[in-house]
Protein backbone atom coordinates (compact mmCIF):
# COMPACT_ATOMS: atom_id res chain seq x y z
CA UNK A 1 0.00 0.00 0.00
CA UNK A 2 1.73 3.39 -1.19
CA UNK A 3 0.92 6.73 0.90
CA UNK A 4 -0.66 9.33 -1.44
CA UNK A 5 -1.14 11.94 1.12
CA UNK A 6 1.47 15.52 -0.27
CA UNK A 7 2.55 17.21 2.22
CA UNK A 8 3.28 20.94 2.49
CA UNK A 9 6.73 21.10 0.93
CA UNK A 10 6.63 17.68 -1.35
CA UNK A 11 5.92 20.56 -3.67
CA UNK A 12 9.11 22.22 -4.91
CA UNK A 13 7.14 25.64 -5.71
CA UNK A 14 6.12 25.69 -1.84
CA UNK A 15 9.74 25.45 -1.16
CA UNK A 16 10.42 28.41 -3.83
CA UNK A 17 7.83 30.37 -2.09
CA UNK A 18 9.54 30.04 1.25
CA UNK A 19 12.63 30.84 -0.05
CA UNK A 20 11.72 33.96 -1.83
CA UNK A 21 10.07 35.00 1.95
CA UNK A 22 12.95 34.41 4.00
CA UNK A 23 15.03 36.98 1.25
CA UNK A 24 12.42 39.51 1.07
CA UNK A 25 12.43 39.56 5.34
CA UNK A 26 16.36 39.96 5.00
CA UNK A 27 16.15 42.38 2.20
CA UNK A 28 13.46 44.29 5.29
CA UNK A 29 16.05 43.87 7.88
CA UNK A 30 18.92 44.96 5.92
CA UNK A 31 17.04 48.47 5.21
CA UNK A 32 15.97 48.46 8.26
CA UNK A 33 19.27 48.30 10.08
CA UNK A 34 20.06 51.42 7.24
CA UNK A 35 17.18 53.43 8.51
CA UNK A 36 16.18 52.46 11.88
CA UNK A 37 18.84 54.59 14.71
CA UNK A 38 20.27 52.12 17.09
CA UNK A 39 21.54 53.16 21.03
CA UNK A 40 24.65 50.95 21.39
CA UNK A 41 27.04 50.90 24.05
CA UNK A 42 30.18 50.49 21.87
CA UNK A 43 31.37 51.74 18.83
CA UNK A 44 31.90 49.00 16.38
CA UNK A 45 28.05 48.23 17.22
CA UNK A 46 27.27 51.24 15.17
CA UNK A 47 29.32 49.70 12.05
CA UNK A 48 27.31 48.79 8.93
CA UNK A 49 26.01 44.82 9.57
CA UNK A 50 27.77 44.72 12.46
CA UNK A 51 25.60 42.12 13.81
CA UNK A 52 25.34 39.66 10.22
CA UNK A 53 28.95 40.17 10.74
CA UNK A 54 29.60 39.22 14.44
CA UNK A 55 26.71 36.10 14.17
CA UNK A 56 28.40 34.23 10.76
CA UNK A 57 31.71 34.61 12.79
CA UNK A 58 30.08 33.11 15.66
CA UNK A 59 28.27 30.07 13.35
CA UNK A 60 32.03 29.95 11.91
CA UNK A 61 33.52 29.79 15.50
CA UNK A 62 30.96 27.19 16.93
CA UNK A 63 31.56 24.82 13.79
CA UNK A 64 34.91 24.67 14.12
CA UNK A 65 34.82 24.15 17.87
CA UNK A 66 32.35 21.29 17.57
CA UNK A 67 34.52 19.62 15.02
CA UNK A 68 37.39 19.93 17.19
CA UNK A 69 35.33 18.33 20.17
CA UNK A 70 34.27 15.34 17.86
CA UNK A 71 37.55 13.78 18.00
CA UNK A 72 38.00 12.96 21.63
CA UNK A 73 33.90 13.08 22.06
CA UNK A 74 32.96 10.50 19.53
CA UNK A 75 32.64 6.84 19.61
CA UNK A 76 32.70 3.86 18.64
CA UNK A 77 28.93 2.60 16.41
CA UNK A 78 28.75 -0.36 18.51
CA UNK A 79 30.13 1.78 21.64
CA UNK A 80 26.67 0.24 23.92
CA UNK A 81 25.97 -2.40 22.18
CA UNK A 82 28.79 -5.10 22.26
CA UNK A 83 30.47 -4.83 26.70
CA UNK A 84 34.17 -6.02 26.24
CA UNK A 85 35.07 -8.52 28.82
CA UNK A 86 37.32 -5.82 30.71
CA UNK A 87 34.77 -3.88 31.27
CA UNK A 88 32.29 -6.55 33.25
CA UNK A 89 34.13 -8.52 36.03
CA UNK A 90 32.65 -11.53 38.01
CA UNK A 91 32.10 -9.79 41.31
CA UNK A 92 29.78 -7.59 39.50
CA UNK A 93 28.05 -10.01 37.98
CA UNK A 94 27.04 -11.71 41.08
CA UNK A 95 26.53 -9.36 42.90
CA UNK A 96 23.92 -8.18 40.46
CA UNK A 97 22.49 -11.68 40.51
CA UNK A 98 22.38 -11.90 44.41
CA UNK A 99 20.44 -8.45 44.50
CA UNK A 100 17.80 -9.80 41.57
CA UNK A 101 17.36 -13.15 43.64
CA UNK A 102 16.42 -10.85 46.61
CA UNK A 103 14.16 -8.62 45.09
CA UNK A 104 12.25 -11.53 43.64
CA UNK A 105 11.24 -12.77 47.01
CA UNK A 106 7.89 -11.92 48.03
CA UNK A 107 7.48 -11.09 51.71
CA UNK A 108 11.13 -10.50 52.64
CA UNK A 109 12.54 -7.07 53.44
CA UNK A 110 15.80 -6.22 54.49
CA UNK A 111 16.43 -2.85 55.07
CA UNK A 112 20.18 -3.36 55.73
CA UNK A 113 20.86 -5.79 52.49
């Protein structure tokens, strides 16, 4: 059975239309930021497009940063998936099965255990 429902932007002129509104709200902001007198409290602020300026540096800035970070952050695909044997040891393991076998008990409590 094939799903016939279209959605908003399966249709590529949607898409166009979008487009062409975000650029005509930038084109409104850029004249804006021409027109519109701004109280700043230093005096770069009051540079032409200071601020599309100062937030592509910071998109540039936080890119590189979070590539930099992958390489000691990231891991392994099967990082959860497949435990090596160093990192479960036998005392663990029963211990873990000691404290199931307890809690399946009905009737017993043991504060202390």
């Amino acid at each position: 059975m094939k799903n016939d429902k279209k959605y908003l932007f399966d249709n590529p002129d949607n898409i166009k239309r979008l487009l062409h509104i975000l650029y005509a709200c930038c084109a409104i902001l850029v004249v804006l930021d021409l027109v519109i007198h701004r109280h700043t409290m230093h005096e770069w602020e009051k540079l032409w497009f200071f601020y599309p300026i100062y937030g592509f540096i910071g998109c540039v800035v936080l890119v590189i940063v979070a590539t930099w970070m992958r390489t000691f952050l990231m891991r392994s695909e099967d990082y959860y998936d497949n435990p090596t044997e160093t990192d479960v040891d036998d005392d663990s393991l029963n211990n873990n099965t000691l404290n199931n076998d307890m809690l399946n008990k009905k009737g017993e409590h043991h504060v202390d255990d």
